[in-house]
C-alpha atoms as a PDB file:
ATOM      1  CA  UNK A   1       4.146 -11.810  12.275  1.00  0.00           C
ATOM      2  CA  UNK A   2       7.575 -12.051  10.319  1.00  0.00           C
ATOM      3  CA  UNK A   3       8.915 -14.676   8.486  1.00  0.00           C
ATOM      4  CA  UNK A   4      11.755 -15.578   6.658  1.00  0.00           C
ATOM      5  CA  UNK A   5      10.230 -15.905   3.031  1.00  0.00           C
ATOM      6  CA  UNK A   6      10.912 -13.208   0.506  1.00  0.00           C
ATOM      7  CA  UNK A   7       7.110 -12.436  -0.914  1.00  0.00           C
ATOM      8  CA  UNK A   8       8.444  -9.641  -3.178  1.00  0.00           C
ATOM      9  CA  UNK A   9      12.504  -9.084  -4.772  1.00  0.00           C
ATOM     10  CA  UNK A  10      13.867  -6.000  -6.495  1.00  0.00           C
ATOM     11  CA  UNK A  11      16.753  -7.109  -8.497  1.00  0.00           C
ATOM     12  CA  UNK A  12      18.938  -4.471 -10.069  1.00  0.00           C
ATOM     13  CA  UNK A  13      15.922  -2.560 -11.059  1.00  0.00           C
ATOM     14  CA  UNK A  14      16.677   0.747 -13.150  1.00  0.00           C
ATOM     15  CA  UNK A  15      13.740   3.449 -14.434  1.00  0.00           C
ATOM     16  CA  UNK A  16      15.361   6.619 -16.864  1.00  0.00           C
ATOM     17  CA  UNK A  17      13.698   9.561 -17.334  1.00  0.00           C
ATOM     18  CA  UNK A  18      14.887  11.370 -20.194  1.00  0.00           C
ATOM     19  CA  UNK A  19      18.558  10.264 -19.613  1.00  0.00           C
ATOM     20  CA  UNK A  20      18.096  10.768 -15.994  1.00  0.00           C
ATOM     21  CA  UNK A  21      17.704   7.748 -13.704  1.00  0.00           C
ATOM     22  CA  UNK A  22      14.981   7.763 -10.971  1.00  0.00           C
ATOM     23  CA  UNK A  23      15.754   4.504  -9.918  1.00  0.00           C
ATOM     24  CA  UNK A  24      19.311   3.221 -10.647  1.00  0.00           C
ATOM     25  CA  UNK A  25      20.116  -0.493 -10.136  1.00  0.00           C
ATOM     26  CA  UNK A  26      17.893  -0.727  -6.875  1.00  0.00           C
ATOM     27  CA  UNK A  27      17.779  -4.067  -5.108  1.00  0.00           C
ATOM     28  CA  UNK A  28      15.781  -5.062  -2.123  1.00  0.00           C
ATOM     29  CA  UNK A  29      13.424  -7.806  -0.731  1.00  0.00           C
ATOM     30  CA  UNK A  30      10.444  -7.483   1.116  1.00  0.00           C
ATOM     31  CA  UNK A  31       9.399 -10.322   3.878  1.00  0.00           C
ATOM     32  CA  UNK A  32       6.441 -12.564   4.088  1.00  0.00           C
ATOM     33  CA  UNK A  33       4.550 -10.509   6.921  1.00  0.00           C
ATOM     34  CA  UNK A  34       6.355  -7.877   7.522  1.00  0.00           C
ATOM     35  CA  UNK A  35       6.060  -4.596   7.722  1.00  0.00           C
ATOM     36  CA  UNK A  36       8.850  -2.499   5.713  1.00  0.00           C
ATOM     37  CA  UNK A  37       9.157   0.886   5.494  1.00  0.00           C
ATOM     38  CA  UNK A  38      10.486   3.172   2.861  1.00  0.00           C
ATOM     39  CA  UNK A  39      12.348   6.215   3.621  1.00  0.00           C
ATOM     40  CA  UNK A  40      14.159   8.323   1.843  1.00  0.00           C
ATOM     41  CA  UNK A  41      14.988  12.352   0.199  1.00  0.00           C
ATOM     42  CA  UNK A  42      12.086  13.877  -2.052  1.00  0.00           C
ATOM     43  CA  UNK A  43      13.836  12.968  -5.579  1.00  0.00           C
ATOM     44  CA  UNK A  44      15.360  10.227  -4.046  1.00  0.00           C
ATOM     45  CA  UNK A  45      13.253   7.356  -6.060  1.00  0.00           C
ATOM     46  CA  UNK A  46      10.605   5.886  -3.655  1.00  0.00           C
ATOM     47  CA  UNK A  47       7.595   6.690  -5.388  1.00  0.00           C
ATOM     48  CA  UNK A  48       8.915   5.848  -8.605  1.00  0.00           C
ATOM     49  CA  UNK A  49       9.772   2.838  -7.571  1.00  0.00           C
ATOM     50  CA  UNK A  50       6.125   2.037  -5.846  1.00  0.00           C
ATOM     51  CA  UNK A  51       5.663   2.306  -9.633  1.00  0.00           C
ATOM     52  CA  UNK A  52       7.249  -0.164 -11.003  1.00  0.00           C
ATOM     53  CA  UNK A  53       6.170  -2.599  -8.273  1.00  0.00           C
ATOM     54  CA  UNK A  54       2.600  -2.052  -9.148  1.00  0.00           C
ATOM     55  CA  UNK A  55       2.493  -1.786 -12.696  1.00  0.00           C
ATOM     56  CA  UNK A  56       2.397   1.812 -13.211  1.00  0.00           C
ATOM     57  CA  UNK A  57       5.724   1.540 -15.082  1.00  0.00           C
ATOM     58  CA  UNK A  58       7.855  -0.485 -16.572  1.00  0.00           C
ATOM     59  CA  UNK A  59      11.662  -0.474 -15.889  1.00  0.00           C
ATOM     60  CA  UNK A  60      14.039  -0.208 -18.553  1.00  0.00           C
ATOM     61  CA  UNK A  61      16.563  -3.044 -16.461  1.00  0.00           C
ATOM     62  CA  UNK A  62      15.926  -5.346 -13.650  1.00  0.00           C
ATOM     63  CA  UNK A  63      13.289  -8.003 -12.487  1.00  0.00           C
ATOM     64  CA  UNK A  64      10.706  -7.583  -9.823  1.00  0.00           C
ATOM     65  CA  UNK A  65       9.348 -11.143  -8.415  1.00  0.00           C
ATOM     66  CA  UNK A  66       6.136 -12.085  -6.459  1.00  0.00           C
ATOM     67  CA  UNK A  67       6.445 -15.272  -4.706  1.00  0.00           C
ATOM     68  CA  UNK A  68       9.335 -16.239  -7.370  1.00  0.00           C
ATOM     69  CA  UNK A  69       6.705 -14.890  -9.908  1.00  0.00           C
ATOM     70  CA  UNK A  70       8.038 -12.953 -12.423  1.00  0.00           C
ATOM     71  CA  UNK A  71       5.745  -9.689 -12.955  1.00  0.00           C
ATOM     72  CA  UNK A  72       8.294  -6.589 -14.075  1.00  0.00           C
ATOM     73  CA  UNK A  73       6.136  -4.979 -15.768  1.00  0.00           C
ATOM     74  CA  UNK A  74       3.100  -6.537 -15.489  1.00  0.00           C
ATOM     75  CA  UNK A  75      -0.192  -4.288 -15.330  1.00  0.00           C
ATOM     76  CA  UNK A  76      -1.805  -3.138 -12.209  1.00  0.00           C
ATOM     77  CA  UNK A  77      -5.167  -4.744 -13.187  1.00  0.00           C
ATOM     78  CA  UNK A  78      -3.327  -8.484 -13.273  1.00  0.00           C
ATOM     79  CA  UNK A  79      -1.086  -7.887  -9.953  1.00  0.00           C
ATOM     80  CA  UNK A  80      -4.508  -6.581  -8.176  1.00  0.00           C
ATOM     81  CA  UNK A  81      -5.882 -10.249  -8.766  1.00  0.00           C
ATOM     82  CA  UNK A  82      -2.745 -11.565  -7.685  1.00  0.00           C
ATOM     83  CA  UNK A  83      -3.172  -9.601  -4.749  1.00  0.00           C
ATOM     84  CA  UNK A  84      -0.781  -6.621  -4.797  1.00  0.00           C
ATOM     85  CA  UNK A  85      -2.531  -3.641  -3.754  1.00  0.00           C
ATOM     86  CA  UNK A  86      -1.393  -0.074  -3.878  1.00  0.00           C
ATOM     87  CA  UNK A  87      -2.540   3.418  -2.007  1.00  0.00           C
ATOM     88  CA  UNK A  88      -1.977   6.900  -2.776  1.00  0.00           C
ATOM     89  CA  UNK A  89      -0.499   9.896  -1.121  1.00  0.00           C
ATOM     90  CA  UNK A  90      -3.840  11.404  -2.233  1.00  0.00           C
ATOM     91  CA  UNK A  91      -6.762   9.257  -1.638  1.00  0.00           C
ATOM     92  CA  UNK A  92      -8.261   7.821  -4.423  1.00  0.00           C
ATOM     93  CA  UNK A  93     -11.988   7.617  -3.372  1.00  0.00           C
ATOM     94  CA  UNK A  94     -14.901   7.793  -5.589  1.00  0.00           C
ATOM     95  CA  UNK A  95     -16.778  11.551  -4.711  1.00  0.00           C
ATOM     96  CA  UNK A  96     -19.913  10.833  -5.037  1.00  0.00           C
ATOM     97  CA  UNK A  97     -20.719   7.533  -3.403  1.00  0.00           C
ATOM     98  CA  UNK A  98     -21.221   6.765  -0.025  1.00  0.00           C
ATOM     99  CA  UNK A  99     -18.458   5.012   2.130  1.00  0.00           C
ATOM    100  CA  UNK A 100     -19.877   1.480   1.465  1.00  0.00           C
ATOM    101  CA  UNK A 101     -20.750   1.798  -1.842  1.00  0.00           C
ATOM    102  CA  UNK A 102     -16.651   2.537  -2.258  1.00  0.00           C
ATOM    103  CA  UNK A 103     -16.115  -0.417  -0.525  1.00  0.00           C
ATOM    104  CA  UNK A 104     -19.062  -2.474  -2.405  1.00  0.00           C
ATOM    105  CA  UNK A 105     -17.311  -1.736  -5.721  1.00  0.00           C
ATOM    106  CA  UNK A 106     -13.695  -3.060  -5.142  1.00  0.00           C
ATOM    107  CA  UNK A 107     -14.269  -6.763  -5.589  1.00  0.00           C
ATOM    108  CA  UNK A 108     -13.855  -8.062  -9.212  1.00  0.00           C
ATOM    109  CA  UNK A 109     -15.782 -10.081 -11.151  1.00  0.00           C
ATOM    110  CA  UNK A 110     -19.139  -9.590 -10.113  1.00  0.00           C
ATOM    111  CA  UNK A 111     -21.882 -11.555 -11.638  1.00  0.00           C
ATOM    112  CA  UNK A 112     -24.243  -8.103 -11.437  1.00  0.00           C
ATOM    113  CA  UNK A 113     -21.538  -6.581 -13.835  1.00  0.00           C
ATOM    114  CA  UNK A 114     -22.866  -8.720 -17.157  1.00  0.00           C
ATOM    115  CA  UNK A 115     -26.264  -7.237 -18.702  1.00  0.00           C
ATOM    116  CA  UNK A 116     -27.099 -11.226 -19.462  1.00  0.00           C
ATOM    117  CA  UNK A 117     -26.650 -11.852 -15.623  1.00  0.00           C
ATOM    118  CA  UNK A 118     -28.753  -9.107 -14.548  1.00  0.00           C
ATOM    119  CA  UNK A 119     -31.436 -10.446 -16.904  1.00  0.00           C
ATOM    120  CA  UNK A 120     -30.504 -14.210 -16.435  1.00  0.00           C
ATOM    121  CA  UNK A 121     -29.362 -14.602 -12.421  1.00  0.00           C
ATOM    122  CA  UNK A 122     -30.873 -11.742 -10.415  1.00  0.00           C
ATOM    123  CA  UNK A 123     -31.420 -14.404  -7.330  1.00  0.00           C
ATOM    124  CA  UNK A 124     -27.821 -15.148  -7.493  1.00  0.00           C
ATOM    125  CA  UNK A 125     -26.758 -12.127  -7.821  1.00  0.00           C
ATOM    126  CA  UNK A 126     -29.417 -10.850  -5.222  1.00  0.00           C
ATOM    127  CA  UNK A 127     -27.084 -13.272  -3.157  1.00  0.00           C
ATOM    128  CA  UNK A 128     -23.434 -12.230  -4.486  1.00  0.00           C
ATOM    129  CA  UNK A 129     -24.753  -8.720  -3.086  1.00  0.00           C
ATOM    130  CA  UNK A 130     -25.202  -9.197   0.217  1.00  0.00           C
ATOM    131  CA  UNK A 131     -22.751 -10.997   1.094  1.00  0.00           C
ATOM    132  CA  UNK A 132     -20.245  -8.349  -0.405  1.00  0.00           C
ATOM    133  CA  UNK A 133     -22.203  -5.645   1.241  1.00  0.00           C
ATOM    134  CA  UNK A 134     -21.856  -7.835   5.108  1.00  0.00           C
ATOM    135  CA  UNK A 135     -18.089  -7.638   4.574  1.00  0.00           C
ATOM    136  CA  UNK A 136     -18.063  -4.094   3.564  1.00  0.00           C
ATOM    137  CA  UNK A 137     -19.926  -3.461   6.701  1.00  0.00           C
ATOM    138  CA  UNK A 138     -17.351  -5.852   8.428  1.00  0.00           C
ATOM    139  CA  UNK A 139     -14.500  -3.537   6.889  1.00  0.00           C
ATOM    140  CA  UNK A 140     -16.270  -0.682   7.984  1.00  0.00           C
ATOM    141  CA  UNK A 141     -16.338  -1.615  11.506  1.00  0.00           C
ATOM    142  CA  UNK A 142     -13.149  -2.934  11.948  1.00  0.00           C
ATOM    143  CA  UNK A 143     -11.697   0.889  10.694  1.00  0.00           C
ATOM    144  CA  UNK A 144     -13.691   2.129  13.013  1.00  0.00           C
ATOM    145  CA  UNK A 145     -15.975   3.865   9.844  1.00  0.00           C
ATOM    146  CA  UNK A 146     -19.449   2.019  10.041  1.00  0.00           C
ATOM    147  CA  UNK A 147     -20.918   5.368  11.730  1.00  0.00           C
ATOM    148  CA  UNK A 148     -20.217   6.954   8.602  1.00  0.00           C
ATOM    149  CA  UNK A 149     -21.441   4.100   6.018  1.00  0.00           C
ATOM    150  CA  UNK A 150     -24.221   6.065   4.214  1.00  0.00           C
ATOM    151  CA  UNK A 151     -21.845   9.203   4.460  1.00  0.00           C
ATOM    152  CA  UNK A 152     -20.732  10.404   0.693  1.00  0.00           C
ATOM    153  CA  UNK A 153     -16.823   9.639   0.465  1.00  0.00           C
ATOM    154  CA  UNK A 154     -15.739  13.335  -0.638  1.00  0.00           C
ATOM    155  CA  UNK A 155     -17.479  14.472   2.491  1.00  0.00           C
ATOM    156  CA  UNK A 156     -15.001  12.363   4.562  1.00  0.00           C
ATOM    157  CA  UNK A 157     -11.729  14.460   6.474  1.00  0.00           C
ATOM    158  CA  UNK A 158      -8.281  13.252   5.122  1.00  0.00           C
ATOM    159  CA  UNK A 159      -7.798  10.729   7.630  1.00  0.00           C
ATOM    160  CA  UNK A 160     -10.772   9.393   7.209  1.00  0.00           C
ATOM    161  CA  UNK A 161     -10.332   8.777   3.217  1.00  0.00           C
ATOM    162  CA  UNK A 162      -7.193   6.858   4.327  1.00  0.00           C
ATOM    163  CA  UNK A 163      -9.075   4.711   6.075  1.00  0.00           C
ATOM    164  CA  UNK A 164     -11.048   3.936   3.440  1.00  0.00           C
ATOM    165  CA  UNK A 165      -8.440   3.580   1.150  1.00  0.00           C
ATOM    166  CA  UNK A 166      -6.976   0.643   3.475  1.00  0.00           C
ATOM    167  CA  UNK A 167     -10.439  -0.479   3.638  1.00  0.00           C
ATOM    168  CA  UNK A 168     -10.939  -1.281   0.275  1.00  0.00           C
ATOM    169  CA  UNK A 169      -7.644  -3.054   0.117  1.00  0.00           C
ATOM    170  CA  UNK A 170      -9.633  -5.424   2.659  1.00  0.00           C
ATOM    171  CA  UNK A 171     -12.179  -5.843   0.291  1.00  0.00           C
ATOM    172  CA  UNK A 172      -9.828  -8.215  -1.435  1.00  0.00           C
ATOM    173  CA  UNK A 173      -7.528 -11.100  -0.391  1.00  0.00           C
ATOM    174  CA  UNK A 174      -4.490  -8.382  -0.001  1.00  0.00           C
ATOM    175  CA  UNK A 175      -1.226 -10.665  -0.039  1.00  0.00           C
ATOM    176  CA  UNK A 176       1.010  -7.436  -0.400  1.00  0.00           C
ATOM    177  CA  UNK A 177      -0.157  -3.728   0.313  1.00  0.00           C
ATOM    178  CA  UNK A 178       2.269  -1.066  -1.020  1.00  0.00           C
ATOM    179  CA  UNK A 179       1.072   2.532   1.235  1.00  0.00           C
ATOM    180  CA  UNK A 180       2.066   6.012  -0.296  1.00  0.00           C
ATOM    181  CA  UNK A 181       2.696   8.025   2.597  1.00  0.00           C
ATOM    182  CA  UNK A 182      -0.379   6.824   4.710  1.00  0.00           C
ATOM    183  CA  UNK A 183       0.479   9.565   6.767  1.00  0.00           C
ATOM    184  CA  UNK A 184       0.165  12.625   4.498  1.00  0.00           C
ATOM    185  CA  UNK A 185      -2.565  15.027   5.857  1.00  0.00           C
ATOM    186  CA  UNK A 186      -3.971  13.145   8.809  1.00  0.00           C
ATOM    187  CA  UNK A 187      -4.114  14.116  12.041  1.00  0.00           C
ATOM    188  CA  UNK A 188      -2.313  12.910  14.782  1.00  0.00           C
ATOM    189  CA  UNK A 189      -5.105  10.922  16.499  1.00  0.00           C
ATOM    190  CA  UNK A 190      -6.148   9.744  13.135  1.00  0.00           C
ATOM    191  CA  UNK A 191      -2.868   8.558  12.315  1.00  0.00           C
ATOM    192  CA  UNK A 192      -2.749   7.012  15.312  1.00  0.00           C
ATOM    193  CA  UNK A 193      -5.841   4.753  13.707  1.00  0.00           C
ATOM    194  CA  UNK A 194      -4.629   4.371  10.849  1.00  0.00           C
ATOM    195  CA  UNK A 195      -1.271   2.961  12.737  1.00  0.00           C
ATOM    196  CA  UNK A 196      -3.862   0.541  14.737  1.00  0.00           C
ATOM    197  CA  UNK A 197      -5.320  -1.008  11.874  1.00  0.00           C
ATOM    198  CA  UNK A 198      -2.191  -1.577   9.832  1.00  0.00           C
ATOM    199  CA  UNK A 199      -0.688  -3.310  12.773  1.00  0.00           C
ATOM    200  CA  UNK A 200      -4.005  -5.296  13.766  1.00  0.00           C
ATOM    201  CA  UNK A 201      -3.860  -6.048   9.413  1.00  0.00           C
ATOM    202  CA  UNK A 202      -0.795  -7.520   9.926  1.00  0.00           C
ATOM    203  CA  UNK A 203      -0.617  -9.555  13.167  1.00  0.00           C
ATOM    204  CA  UNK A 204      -3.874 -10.783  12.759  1.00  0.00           C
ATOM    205  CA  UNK A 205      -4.219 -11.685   9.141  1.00  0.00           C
ATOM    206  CA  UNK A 206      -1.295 -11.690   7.917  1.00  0.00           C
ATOM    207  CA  UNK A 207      -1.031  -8.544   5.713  1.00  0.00           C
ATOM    208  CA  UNK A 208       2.560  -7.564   4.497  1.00  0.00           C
ATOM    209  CA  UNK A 209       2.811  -4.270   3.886  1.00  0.00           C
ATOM    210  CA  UNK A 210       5.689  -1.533   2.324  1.00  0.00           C
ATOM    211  CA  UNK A 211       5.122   1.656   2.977  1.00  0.00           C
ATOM    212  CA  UNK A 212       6.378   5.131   1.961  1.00  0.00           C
ATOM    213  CA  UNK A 213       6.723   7.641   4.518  1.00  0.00           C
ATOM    214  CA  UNK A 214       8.508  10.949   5.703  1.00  0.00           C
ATOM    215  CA  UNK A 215       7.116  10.534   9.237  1.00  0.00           C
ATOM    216  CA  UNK A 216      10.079   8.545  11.445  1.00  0.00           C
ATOM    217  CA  UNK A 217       7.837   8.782  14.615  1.00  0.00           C
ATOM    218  CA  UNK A 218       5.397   6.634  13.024  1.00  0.00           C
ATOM    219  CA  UNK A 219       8.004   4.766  11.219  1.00  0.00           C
ATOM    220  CA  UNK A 220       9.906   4.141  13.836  1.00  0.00           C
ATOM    221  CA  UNK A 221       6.507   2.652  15.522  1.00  0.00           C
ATOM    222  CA  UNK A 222       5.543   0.700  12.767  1.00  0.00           C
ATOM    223  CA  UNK A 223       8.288  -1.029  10.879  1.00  0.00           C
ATOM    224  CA  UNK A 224      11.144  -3.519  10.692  1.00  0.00           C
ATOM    225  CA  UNK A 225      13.226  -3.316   8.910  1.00  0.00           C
ATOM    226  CA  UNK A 226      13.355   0.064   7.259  1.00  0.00           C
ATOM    227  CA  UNK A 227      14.904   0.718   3.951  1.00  0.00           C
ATOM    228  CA  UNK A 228      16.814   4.209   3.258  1.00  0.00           C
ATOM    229  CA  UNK A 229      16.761   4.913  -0.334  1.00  0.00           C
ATOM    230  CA  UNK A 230      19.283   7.548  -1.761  1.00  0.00           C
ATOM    231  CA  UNK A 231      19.520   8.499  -5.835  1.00  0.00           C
ATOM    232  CA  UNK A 232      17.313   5.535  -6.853  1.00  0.00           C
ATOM    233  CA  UNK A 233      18.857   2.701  -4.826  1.00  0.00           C
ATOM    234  CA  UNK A 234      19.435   1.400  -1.465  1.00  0.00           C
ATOM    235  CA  UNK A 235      21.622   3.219   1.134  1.00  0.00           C
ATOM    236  CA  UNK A 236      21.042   1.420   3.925  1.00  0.00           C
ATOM    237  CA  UNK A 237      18.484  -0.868   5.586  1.00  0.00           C
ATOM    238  CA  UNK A 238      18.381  -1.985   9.337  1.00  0.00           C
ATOM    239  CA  UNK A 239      15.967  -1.511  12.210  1.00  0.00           C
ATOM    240  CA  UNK A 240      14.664   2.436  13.300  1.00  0.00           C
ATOM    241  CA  UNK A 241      17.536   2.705  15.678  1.00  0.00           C
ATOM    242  CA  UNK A 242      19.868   1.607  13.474  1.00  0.00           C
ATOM    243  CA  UNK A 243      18.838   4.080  10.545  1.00  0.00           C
ATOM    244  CA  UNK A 244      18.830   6.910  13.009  1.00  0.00           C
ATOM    245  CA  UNK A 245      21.958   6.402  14.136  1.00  0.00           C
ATOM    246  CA  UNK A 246      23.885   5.331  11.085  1.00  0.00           C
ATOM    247  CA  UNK A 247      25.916   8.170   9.482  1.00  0.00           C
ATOM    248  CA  UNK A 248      25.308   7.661   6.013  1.00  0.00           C
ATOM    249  CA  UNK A 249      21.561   8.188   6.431  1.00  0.00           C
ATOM    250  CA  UNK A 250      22.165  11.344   9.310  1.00  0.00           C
ATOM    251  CA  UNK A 251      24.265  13.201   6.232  1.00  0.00           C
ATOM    252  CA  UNK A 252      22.234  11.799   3.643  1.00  0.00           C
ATOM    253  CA  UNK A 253      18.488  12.680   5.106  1.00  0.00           C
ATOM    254  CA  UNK A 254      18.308  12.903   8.870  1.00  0.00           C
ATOM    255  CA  UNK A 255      20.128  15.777   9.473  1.00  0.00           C
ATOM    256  CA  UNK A 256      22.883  16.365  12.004  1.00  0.00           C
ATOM    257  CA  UNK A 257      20.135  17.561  14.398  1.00  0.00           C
ATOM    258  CA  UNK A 258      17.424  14.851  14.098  1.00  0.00           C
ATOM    259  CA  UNK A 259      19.739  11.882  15.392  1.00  0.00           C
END
């Protein structure tokens, strides 16, 4: 499902460390339902700039816009309500409680959260309850995890937590899901999954999604268009098959012998 709306635009966006720029006048827009990918050298400013597109930092030049929004620099817990959601290379799950209880605890707001509710509204919150705990199980389901519901989270393989990670961004009306090299430490036929779901995510509700990821097989499979980033801004962007074939990117990243 692709459109032709920008939902998110980089515009000259710059990030110093120290004198040294991680991200260096980087421009791009990502599509309305679409799924970009990110690709790119280690040092070559993806991550960093995941960053700055969800809050965790805030650029020293340049505007980042959300539906013509402007929210450079605007804190992770206010883009989450906006619906900007963002994954980890390392899973993020909470240890010690059980895979829906992770899911249970994403949504915000919650009337059970308030001491005066709990004393004040525990038939409404009795309610609010269940009906978060049906569409965890929903969640659960759909990923292919409901077998492993009352199973404790650290427990889980890598894969698995990856799942769960996407899961909880279902937990919430995701309008824009930024993944962190989804890929990172799961198995082939979990990735494979993983690749199911974000595709099903997309096509049949309409998820956009950027992701990060050193895997072109799974790029390749996954994305259009893909963005090659190169000392903190754009080198080139174009389908798979034009990435792997362009000669920029082969010298820059690919390799002469992965063409």
């Amino acid at each position: 499902m692709q459109q032709n709306t920008n939902i998110l635009q980089v515009n000259g966006l710059s990030k110093y460390f120290g004198g040294l720029a991680a991200v260096s006048n980087c421009t791009l827009n990502i599509k309305k339902g679409s799924i970009t990918g990110i690709i790119g050298p280690n040092g070559s400013g993806k991550t960093t700039l995941f960053n700055l597109i969800a809050g965790n930092l805030k650029p020293n030049q340049g505007k980042v816009l959300f539906n013509n929004d402007d929210i450079t620099g605007v804190p992770a817990y206010e883009l989450f309500s906006k619906g900007i959601l963002r994954t980890f290379q390392i899973a993020h799950e909470f240890t010690n409680l059980t895979v829906l209880e992770n899911l249970m605890m994403v949504p915000g707001n919650q009337t059970g959260e308030k001491l005066m509710n709990v004393l004040m509204s525990s038939k409404i919150i009795k309610s609010e309850e269940d009906e978060i705990k049906n569409k965890a199980l929903d969640v659960a389901e759909f990923l292919n995890l409901k077998h492993l519901s009352n199973e404790l989270a650290g427990n889980l393989s890598g894969g698995q937590k990856k799942l769960l990670e996407l899961g909880r961004t279902m937990m919430v009306d995701a309008n824009l899901v930024l993944l962190d090299e989804v890929g990172a430490g799961v198995n082939r036929t979990l990735l494979k999954d993983l690749g199911t779901a974000i595709l099903r995510l997309n096509k049949e509700r309409g998820y956009t999604f950027c992701m990060i990821e050193h895997d072109m097989d799974f790029i390749s499979r996954m994305c259009d268009p893909v963005i090659v980033m190169s000392e903190g801004s754009v080198l080139f962007e174009g389908t798979s098959d034009e990435v792997k074939k362009n000669e920029k990117v082969i010298d820059s990243y690919l390799g002469r012998g992965k063409k």
